[in-house]
PDB file of N, CA and C in Angstrom:
ATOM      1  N   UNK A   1      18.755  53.737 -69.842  1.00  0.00           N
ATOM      2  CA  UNK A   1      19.023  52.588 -69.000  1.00  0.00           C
ATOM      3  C   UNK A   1      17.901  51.566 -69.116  1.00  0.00           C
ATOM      4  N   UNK A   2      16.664  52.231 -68.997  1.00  0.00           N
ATOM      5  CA  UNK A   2      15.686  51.281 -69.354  1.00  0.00           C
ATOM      6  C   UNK A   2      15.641  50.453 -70.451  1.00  0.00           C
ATOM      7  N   UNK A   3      15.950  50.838 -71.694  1.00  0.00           N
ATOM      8  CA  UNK A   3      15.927  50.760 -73.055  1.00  0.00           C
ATOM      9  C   UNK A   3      16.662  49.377 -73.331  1.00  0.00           C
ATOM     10  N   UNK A   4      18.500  49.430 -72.138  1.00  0.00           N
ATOM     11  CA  UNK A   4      18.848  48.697 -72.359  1.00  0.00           C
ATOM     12  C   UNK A   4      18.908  47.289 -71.689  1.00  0.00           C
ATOM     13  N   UNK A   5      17.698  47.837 -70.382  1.00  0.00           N
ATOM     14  CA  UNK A   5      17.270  46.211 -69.562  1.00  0.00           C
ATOM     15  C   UNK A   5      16.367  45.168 -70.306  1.00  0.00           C
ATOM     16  N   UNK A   6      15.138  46.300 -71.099  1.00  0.00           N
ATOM     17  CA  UNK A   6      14.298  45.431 -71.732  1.00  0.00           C
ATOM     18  C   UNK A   6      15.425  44.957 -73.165  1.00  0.00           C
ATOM     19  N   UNK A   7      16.134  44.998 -73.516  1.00  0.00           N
ATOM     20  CA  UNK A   7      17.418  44.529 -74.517  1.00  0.00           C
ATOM     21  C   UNK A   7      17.821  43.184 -73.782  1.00  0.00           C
ATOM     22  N   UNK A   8      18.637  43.354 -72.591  1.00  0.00           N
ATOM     23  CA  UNK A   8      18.950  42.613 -72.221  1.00  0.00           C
ATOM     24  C   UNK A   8      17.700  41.068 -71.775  1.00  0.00           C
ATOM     25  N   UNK A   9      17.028  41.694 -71.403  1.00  0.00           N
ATOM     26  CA  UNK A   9      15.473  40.985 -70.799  1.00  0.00           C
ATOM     27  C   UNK A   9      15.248  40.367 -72.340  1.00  0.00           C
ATOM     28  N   UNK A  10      14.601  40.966 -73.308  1.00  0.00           N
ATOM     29  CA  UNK A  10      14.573  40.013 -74.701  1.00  0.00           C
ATOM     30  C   UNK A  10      15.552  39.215 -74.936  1.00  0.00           C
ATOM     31  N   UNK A  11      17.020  39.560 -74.875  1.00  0.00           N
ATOM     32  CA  UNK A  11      17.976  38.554 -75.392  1.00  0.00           C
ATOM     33  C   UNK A  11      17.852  37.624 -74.335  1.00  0.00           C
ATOM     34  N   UNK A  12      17.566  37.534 -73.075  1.00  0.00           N
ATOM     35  CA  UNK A  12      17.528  36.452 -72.166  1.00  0.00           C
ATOM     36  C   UNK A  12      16.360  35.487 -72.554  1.00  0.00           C
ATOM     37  N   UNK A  13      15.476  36.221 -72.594  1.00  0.00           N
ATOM     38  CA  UNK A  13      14.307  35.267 -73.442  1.00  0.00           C
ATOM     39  C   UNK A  13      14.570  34.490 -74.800  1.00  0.00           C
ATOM     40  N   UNK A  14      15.141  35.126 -75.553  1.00  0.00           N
ATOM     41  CA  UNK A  14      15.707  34.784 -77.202  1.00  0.00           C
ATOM     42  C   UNK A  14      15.997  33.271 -77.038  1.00  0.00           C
ATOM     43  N   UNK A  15      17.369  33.344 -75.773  1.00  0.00           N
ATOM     44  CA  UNK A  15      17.846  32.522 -75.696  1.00  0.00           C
ATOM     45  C   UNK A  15      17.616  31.549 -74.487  1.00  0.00           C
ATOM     46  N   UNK A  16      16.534  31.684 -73.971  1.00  0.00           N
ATOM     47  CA  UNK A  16      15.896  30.805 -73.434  1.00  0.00           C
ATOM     48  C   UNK A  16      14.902  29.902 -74.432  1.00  0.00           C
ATOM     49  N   UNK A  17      14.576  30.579 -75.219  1.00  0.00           N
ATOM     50  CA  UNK A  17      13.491  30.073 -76.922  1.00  0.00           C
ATOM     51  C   UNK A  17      14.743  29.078 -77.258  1.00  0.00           C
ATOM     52  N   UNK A  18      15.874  29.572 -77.628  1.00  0.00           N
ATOM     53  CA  UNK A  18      16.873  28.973 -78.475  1.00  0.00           C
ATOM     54  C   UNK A  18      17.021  27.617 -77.640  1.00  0.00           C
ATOM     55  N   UNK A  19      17.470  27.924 -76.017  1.00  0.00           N
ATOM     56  CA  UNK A  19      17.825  26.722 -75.586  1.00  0.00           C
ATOM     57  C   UNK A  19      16.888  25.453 -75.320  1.00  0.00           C
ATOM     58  N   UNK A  20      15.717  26.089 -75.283  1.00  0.00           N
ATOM     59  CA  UNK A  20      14.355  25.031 -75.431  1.00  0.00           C
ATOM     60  C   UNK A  20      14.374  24.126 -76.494  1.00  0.00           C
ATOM     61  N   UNK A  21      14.585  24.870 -77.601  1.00  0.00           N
ATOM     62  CA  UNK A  21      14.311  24.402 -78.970  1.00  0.00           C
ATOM     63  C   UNK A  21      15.441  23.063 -79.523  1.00  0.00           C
ATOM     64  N   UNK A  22      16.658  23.654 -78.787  1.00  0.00           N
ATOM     65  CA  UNK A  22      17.880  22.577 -78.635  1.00  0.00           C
ATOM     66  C   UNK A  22      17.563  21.557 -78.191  1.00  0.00           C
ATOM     67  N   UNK A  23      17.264  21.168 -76.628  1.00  0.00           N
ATOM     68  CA  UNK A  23      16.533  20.774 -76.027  1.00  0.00           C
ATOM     69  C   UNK A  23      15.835  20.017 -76.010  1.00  0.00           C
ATOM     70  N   UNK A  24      14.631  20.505 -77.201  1.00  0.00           N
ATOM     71  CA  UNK A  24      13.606  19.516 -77.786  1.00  0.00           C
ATOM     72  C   UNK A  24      13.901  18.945 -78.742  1.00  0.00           C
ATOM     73  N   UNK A  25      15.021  19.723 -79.345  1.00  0.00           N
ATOM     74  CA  UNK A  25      16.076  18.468 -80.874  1.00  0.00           C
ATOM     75  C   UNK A  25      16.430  17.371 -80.295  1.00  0.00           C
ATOM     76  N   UNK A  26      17.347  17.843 -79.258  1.00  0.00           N
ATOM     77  CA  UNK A  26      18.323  16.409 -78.681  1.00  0.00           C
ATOM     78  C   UNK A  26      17.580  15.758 -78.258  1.00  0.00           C
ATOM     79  N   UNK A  27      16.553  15.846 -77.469  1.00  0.00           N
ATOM     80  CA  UNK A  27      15.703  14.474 -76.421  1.00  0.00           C
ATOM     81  C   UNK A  27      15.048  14.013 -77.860  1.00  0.00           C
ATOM     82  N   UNK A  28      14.970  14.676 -79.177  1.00  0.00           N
ATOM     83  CA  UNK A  28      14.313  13.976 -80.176  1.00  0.00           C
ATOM     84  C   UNK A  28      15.280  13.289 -80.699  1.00  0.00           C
ATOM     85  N   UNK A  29      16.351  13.396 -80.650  1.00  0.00           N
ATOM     86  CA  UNK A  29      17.624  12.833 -81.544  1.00  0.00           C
ATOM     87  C   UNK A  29      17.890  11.475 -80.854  1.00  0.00           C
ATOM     88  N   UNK A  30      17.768  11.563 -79.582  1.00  0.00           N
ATOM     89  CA  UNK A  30      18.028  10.944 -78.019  1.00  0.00           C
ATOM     90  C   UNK A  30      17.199   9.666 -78.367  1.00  0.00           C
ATOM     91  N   UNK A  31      15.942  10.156 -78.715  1.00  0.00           N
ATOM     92  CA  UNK A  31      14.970   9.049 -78.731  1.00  0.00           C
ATOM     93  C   UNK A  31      15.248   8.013 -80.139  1.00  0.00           C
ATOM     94  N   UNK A  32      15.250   9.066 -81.082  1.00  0.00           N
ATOM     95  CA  UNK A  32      15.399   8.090 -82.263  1.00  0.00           C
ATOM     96  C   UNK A  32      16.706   6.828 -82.427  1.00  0.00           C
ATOM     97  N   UNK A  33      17.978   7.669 -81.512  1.00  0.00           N
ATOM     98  CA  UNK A  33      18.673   6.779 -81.684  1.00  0.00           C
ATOM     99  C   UNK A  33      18.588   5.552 -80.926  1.00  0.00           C
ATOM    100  N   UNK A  34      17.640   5.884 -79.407  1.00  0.00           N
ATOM    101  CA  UNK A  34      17.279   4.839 -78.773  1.00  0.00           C
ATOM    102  C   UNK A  34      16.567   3.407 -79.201  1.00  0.00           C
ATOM    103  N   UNK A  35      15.745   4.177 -79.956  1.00  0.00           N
ATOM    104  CA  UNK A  35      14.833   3.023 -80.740  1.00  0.00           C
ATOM    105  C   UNK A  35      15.559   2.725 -82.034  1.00  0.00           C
ATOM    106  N   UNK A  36      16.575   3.417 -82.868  1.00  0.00           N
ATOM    107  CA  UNK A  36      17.208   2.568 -83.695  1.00  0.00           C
ATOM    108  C   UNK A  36      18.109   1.426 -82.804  1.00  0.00           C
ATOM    109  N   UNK A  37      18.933   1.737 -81.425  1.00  0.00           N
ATOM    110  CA  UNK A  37      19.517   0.848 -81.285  1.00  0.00           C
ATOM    111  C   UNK A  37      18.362  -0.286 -80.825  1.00  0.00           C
ATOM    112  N   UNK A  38      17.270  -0.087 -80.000  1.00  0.00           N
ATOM    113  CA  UNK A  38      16.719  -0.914 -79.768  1.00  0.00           C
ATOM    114  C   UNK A  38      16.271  -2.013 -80.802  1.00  0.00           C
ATOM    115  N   UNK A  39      16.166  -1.455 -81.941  1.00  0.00           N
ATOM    116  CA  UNK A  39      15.735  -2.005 -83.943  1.00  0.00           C
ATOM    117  C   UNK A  39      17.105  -3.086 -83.786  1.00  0.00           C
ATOM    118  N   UNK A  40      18.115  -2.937 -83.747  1.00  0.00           N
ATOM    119  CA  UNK A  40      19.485  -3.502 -84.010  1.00  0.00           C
ATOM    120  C   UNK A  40      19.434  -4.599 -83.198  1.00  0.00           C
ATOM    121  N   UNK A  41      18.957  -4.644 -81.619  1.00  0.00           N
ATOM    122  CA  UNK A  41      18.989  -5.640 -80.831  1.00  0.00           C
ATOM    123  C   UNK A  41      18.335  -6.409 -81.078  1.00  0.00           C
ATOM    124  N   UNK A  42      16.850  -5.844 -81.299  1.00  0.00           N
ATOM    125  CA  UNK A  42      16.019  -6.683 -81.583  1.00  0.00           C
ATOM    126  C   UNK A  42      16.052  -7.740 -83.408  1.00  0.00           C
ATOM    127  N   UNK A  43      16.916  -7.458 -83.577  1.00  0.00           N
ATOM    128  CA  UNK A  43      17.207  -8.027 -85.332  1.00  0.00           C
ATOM    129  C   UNK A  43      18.759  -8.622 -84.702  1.00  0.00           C
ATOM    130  N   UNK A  44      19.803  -8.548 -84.008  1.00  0.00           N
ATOM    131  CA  UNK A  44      20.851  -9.427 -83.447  1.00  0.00           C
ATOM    132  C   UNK A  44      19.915 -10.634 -82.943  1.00  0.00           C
ATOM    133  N   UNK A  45      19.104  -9.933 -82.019  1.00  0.00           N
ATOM    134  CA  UNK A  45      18.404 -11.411 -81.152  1.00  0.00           C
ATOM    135  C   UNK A  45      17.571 -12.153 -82.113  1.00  0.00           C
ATOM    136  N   UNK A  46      16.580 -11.824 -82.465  1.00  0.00           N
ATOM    137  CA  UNK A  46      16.055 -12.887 -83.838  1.00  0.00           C
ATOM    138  C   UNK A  46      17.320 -13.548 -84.416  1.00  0.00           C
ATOM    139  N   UNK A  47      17.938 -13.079 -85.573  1.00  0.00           N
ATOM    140  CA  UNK A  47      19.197 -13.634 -86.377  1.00  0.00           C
ATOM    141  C   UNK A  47      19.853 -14.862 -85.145  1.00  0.00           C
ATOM    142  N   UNK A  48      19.851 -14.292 -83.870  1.00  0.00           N
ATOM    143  CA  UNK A  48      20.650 -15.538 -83.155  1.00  0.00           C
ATOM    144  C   UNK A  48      19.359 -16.559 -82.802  1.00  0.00           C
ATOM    145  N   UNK A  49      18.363 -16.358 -82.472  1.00  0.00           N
ATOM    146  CA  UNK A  49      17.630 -17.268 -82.291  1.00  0.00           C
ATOM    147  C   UNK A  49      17.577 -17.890 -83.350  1.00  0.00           C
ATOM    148  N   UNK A  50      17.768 -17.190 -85.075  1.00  0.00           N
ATOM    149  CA  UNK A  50      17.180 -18.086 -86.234  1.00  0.00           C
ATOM    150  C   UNK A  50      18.147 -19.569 -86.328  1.00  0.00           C
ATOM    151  N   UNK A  51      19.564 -18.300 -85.557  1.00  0.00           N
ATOM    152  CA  UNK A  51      20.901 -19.441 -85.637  1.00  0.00           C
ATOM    153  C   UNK A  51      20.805 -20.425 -84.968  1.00  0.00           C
ATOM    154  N   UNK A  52      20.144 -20.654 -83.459  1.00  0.00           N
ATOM    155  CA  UNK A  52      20.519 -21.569 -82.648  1.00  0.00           C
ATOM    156  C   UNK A  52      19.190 -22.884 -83.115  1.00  0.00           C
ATOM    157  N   UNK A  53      18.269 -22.159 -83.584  1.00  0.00           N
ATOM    158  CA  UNK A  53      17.075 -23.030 -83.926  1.00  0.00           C
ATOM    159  C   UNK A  53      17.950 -23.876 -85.114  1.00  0.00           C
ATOM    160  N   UNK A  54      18.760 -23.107 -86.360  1.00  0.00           N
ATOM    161  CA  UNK A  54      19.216 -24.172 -87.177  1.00  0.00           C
ATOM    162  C   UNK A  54      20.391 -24.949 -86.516  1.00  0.00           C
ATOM    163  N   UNK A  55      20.767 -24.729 -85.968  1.00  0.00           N
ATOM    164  CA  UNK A  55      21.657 -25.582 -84.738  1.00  0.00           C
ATOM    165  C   UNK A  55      21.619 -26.696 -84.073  1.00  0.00           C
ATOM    166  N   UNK A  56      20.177 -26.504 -83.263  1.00  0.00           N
ATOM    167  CA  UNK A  56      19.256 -27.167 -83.024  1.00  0.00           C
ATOM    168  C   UNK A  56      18.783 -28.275 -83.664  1.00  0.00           C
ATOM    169  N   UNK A  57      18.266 -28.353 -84.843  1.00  0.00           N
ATOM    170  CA  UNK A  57      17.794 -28.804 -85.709  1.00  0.00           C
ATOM    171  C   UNK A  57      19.064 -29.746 -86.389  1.00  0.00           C
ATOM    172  N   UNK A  58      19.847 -29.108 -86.354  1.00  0.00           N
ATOM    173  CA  UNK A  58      21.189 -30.084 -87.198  1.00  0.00           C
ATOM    174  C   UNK A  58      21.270 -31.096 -85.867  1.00  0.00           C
ATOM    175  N   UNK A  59      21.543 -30.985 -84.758  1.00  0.00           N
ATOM    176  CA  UNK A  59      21.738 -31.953 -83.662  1.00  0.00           C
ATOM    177  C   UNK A  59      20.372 -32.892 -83.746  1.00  0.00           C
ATOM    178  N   UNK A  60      19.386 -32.408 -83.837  1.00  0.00           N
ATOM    179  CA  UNK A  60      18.325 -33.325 -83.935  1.00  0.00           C
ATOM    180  C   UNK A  60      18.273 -34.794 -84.648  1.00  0.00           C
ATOM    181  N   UNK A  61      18.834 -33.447 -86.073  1.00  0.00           N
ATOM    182  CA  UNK A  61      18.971 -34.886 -87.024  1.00  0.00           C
ATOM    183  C   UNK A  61      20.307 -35.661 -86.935  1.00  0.00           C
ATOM    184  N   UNK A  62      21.651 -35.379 -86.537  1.00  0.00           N
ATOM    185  CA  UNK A  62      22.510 -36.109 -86.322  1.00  0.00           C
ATOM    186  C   UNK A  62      21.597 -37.270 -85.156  1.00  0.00           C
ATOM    187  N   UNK A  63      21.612 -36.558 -84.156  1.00  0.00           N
ATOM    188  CA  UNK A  63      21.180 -37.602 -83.004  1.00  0.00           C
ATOM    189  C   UNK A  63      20.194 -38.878 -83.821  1.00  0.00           C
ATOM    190  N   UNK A  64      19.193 -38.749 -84.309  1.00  0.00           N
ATOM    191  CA  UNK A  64      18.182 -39.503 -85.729  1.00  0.00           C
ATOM    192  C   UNK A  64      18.737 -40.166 -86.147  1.00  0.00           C
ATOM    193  N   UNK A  65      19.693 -39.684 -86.607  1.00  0.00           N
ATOM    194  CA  UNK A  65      20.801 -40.684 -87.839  1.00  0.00           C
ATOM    195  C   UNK A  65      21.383 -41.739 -87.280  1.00  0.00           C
ATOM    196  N   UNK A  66      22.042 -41.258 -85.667  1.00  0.00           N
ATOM    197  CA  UNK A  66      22.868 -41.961 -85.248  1.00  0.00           C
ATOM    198  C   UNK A  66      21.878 -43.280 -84.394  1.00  0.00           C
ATOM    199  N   UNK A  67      20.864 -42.640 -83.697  1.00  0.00           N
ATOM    200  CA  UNK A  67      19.796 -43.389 -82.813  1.00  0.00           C
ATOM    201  C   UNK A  67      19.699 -44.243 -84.180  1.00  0.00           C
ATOM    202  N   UNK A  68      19.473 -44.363 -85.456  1.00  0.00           N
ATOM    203  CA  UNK A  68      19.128 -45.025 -85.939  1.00  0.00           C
ATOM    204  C   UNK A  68      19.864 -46.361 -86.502  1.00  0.00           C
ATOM    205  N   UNK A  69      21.134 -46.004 -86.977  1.00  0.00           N
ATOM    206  CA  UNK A  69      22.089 -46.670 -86.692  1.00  0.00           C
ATOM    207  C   UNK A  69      22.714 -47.236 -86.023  1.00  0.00           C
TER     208      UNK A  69
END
């Protein structure tokens, strides 16, 4: 009977190791994908700022053209 508590007692541990180890994958998986999406936002928001600056810039010079005329 003893033989088969400390059995049971290791496999509870085993898989307390196992579920840690999971655990520490996913909150690692968790993170990376966090900061890839954060990578993505931060490269949408530039690209739109690059857009609105050339945007910007086209109205400038219409307005120029036209003030000048």
């Amino acid at each position: 009977m003893r033989e088969q508590n400390e059995k049971i007692v290791n496999l509870i541990n085993d898989l307390n190791k196992v579920s840690q180890e999971f655990l520490d994958k996913s909150d690692a998986y968790v993170q990376d994908v966090l900061e890839y999406y954060g990578l993505i936002h931060r490269f949408l928001n530039m690209k739109e700022n690059k857009d609105r600056e050339k945007e910007d810039n086209t109205m400038r010079r219409r307005v120029s053209v036209e003030y000048f005329f």
